[in-house]
C-alpha atoms as a PDB file:
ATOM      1  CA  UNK A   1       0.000   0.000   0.000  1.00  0.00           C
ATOM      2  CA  UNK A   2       1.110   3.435  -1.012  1.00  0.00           C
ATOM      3  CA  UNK A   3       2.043   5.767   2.509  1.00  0.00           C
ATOM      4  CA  UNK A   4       3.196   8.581   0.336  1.00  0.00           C
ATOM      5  CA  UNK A   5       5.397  10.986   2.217  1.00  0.00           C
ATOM      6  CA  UNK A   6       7.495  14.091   1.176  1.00  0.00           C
ATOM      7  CA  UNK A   7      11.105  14.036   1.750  1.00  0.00           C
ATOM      8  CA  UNK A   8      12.208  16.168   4.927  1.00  0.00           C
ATOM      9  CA  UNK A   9      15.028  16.590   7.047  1.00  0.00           C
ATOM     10  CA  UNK A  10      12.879  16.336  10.164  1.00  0.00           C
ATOM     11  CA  UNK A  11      11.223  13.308   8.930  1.00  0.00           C
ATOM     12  CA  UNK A  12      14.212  11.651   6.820  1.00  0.00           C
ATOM     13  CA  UNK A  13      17.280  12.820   8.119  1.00  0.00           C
ATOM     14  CA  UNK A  14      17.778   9.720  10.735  1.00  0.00           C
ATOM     15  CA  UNK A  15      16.503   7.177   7.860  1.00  0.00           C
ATOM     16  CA  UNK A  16      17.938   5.706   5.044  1.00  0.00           C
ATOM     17  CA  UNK A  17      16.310   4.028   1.991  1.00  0.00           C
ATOM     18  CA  UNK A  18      17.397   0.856  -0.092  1.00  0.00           C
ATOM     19  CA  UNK A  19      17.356   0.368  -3.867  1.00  0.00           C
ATOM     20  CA  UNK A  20      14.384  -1.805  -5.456  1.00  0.00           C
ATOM     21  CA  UNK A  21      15.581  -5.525  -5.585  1.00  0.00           C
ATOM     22  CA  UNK A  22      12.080  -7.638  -5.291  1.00  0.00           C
ATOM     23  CA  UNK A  23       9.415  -5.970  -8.333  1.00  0.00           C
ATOM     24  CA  UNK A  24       6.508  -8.252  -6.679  1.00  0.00           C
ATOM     25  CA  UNK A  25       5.144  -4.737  -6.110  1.00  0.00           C
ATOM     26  CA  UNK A  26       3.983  -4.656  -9.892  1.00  0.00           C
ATOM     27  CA  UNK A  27       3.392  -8.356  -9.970  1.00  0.00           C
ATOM     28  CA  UNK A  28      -0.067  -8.044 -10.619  1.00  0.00           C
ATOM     29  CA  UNK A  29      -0.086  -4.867 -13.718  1.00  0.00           C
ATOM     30  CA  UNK A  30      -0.915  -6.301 -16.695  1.00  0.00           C
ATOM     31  CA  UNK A  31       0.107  -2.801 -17.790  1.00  0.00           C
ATOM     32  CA  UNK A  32       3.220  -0.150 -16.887  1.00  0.00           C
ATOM     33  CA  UNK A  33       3.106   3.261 -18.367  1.00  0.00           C
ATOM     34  CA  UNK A  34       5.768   4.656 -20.690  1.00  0.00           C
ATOM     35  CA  UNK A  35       6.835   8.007 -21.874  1.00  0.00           C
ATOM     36  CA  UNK A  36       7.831   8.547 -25.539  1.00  0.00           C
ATOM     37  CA  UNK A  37      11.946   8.879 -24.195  1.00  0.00           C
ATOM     38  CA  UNK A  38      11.673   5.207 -23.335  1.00  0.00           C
ATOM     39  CA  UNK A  39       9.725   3.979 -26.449  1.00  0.00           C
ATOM     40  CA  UNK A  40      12.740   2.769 -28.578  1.00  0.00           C
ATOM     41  CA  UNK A  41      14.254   1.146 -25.894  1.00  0.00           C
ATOM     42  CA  UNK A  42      11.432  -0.483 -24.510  1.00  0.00           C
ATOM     43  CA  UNK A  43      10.016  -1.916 -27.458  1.00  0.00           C
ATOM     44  CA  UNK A  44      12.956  -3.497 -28.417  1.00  0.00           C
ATOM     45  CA  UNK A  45      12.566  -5.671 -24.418  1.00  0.00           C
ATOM     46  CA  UNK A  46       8.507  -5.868 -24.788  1.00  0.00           C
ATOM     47  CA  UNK A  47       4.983  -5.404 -26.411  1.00  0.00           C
ATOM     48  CA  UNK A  48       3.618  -1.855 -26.350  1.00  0.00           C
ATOM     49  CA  UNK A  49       0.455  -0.642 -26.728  1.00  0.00           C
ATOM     50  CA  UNK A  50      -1.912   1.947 -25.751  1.00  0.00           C
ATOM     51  CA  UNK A  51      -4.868   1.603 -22.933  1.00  0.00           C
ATOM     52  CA  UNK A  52      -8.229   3.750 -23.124  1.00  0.00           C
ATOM     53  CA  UNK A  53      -8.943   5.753 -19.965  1.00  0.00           C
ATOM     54  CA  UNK A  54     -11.646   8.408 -19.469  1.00  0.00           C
ATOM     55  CA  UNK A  55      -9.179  11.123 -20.504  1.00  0.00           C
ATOM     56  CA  UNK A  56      -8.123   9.034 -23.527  1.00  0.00           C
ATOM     57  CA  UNK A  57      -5.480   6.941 -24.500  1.00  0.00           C
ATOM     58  CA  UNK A  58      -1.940   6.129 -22.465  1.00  0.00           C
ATOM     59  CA  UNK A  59       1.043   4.693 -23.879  1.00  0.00           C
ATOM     60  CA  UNK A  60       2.016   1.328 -21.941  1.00  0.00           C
ATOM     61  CA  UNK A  61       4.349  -1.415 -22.191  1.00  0.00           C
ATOM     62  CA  UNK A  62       2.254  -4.570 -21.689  1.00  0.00           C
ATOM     63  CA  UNK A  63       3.300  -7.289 -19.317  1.00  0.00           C
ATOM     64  CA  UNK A  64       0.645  -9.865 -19.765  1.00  0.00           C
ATOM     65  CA  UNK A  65      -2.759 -10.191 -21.782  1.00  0.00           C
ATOM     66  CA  UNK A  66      -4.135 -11.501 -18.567  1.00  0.00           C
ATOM     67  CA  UNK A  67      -5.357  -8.905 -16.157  1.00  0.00           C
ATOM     68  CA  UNK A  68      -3.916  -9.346 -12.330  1.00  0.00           C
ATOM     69  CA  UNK A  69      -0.621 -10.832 -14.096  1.00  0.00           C
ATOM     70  CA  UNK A  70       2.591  -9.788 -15.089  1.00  0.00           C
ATOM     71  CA  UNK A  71       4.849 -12.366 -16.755  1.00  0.00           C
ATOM     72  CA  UNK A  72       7.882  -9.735 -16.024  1.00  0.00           C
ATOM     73  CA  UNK A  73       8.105 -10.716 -12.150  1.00  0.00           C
ATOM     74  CA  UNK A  74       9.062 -14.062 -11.251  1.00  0.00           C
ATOM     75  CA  UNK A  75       7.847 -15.560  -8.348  1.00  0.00           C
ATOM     76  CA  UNK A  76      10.872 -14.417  -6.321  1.00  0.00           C
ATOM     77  CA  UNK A  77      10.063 -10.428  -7.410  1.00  0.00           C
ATOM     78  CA  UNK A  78      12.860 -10.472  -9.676  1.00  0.00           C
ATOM     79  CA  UNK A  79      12.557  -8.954 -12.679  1.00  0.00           C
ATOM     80  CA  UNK A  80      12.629 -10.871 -16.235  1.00  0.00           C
ATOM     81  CA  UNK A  81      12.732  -8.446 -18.963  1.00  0.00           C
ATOM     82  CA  UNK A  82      16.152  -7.086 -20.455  1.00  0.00           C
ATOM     83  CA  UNK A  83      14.669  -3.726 -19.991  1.00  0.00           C
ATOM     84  CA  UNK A  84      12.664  -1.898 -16.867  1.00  0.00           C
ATOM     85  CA  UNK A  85      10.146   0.849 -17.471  1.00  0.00           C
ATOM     86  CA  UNK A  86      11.248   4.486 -16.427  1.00  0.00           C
ATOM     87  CA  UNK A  87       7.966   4.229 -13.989  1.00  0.00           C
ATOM     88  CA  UNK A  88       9.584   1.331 -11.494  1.00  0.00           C
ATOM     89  CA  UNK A  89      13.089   2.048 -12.002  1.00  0.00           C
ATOM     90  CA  UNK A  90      12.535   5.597  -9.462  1.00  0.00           C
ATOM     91  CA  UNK A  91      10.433   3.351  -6.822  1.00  0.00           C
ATOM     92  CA  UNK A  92       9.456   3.722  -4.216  1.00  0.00           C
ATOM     93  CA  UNK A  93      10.485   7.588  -5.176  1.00  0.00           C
ATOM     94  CA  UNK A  94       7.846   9.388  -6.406  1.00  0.00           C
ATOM     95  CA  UNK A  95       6.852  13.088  -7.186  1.00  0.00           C
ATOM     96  CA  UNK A  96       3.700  14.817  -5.944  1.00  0.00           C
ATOM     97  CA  UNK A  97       1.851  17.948  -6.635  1.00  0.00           C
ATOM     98  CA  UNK A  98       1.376  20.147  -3.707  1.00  0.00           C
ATOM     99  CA  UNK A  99      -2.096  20.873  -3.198  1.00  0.00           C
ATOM    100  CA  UNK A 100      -2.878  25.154  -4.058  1.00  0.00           C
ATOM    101  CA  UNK A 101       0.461  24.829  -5.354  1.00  0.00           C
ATOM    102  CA  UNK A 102       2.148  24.511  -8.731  1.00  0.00           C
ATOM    103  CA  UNK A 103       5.022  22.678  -8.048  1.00  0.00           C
ATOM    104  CA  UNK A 104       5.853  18.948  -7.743  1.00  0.00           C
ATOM    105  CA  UNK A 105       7.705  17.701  -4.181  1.00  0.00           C
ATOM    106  CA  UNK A 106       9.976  14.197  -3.950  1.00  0.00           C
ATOM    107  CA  UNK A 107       8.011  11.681  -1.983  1.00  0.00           C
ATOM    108  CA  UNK A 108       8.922   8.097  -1.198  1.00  0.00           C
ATOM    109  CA  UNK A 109       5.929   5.232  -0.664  1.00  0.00           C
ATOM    110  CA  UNK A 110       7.529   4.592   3.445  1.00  0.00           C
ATOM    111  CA  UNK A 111       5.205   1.575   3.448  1.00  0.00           C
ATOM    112  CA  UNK A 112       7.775  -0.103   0.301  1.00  0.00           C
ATOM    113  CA  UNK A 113       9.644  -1.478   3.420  1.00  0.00           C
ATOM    114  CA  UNK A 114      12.495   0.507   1.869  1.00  0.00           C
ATOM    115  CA  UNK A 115      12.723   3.205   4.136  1.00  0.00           C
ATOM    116  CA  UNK A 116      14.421   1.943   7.454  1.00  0.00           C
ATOM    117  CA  UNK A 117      16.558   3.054  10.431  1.00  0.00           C
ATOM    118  CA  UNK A 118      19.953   4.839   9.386  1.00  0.00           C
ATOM    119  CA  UNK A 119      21.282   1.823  11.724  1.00  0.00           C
ATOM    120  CA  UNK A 120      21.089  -0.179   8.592  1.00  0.00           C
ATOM    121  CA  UNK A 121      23.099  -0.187   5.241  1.00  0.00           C
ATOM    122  CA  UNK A 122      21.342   1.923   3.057  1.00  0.00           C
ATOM    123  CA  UNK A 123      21.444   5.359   1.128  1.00  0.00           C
ATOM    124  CA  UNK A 124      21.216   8.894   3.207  1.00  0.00           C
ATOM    125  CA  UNK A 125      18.504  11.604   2.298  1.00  0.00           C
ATOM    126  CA  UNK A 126      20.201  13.891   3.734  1.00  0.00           C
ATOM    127  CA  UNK A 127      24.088  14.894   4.721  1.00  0.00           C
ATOM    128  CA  UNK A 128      25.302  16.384   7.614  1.00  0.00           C
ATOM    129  CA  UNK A 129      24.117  20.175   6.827  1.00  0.00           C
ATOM    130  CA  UNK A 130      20.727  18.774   6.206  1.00  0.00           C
ATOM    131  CA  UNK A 131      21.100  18.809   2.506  1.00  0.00           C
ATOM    132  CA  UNK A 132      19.586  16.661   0.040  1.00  0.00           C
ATOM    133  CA  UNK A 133      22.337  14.235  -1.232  1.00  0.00           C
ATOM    134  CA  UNK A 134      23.403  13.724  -4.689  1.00  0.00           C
ATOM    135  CA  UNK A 135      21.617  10.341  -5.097  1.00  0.00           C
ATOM    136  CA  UNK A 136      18.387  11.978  -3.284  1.00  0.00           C
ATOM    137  CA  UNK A 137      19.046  15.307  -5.895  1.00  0.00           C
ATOM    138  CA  UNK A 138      19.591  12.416  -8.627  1.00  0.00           C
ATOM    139  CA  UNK A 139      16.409  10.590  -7.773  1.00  0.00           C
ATOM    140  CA  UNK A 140      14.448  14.490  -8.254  1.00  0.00           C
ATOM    141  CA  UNK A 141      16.503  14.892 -11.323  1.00  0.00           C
ATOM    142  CA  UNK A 142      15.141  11.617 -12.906  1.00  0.00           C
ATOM    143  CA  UNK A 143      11.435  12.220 -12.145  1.00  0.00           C
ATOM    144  CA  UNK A 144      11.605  15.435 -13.201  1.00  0.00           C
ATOM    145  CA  UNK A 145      12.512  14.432 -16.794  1.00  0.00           C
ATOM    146  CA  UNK A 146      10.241  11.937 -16.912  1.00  0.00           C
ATOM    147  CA  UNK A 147       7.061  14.210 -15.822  1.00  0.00           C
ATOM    148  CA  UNK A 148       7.938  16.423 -18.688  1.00  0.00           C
ATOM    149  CA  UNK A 149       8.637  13.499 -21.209  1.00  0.00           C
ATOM    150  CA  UNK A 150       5.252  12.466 -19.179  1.00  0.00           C
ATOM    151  CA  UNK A 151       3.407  15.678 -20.877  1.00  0.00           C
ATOM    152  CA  UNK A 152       5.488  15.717 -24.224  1.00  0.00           C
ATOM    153  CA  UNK A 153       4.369  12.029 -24.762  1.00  0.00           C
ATOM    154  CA  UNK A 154       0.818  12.580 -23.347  1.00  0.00           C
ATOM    155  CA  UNK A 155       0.025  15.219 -26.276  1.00  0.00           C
ATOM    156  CA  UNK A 156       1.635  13.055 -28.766  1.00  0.00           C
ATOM    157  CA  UNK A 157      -0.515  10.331 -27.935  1.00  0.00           C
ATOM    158  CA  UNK A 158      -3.243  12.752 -28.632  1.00  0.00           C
ATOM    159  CA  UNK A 159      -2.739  13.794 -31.551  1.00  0.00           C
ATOM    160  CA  UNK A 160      -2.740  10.048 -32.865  1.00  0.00           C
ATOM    161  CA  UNK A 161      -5.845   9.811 -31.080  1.00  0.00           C
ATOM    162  CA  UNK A 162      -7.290  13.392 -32.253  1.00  0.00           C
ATOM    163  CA  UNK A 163      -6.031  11.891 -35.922  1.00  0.00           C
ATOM    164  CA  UNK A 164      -8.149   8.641 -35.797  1.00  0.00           C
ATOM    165  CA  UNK A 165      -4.574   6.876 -35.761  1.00  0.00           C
ATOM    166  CA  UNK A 166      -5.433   4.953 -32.503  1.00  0.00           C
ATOM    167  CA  UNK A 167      -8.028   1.775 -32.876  1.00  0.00           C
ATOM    168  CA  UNK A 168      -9.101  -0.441 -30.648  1.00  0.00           C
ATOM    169  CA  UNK A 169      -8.961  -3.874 -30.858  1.00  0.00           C
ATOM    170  CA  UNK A 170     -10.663  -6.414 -29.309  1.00  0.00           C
ATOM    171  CA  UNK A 171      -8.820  -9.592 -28.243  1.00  0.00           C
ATOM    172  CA  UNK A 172     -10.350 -12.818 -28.064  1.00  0.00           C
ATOM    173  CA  UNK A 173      -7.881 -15.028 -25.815  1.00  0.00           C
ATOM    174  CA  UNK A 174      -8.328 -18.902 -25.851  1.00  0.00           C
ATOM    175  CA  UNK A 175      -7.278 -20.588 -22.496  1.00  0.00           C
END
């Protein structure tokens, strides 16, 4: 479960966090969105397609046909594919709007179980002065490209949609 929380000294500065090494946290999308930055790589590693949603159509690598599954994770979390979307390879980072505000804050998901005491090995949020570190300012760096590659790919997307470019089609899967 998702226990977003924004990155603070006060909250963060006597943690550290731990890189992703189990993906059974996406071992049940069928789906993982991409941004058009990632599309040459990622097709080359795994089906792509675009999903309807009420504000139109979102550009997706697909991990299974069957919904609840993703043939990417083995059972042990690891992941299969040669290549890993831009949307799991910041987790459990993630970046949030501030509400009445413009601007987008680093958050991490603190119920990942990747967040834990600074008594453990791990990566610091924050140095000594309180600042963010370079893997913390790396991590912000990273999402930041990929919301605006985010909005860059959205209207693209749209325009093949807005073109009559995008059509459905309806599989019929034998079991």
């Amino acid at each position: 479960m998702a226990e977003l929380a924004a990155i603070t000294p006060e909250r963060h500065a006597k943690k550290v966090w731990k890189h992703v090494t189990d993906y059974a946290f996406v071992a049940e999308d069928s789906v993982i969105p991409l941004v058009g930055a990632e599309l040459s790589t990622a097709a080359l590693a795994m089906p792509i397609g675009f999903i309807k949603l009420d504000a139109g159509y979102q550009l997706v690598a697909i991990t299974s046909l069957q919904p609840g599954t993703n043939l990417y994770v083995a059972p042990d979390g690891k992941w299969l594919g040669r290549y890993i979307p831009a949307a799991l390879r910041a987790y459990p980072f993630q970046l949030a709007q501030q509400e009445g505000a413009g601007e987008f804050i680093l958050c991490i998901n603190e119920g990942s179980g990747l967040v834990v005491e600074s008594t453990e090995n791990g990566n610091a949020f924050f140095d000594d002065q309180d600042q963010p570190t370079q893997a913390i300012k790396d991590i912000l760096n990273f999402l930041s490209e990929v919301k605006v590659n985010l909005a860059v790919t959205q209207r693209a997307v749209n325009a093949l949609d807005d073109a009559g470019l995008i059509t459905p089609w309806e599989l019929k899967l034998q079991q």
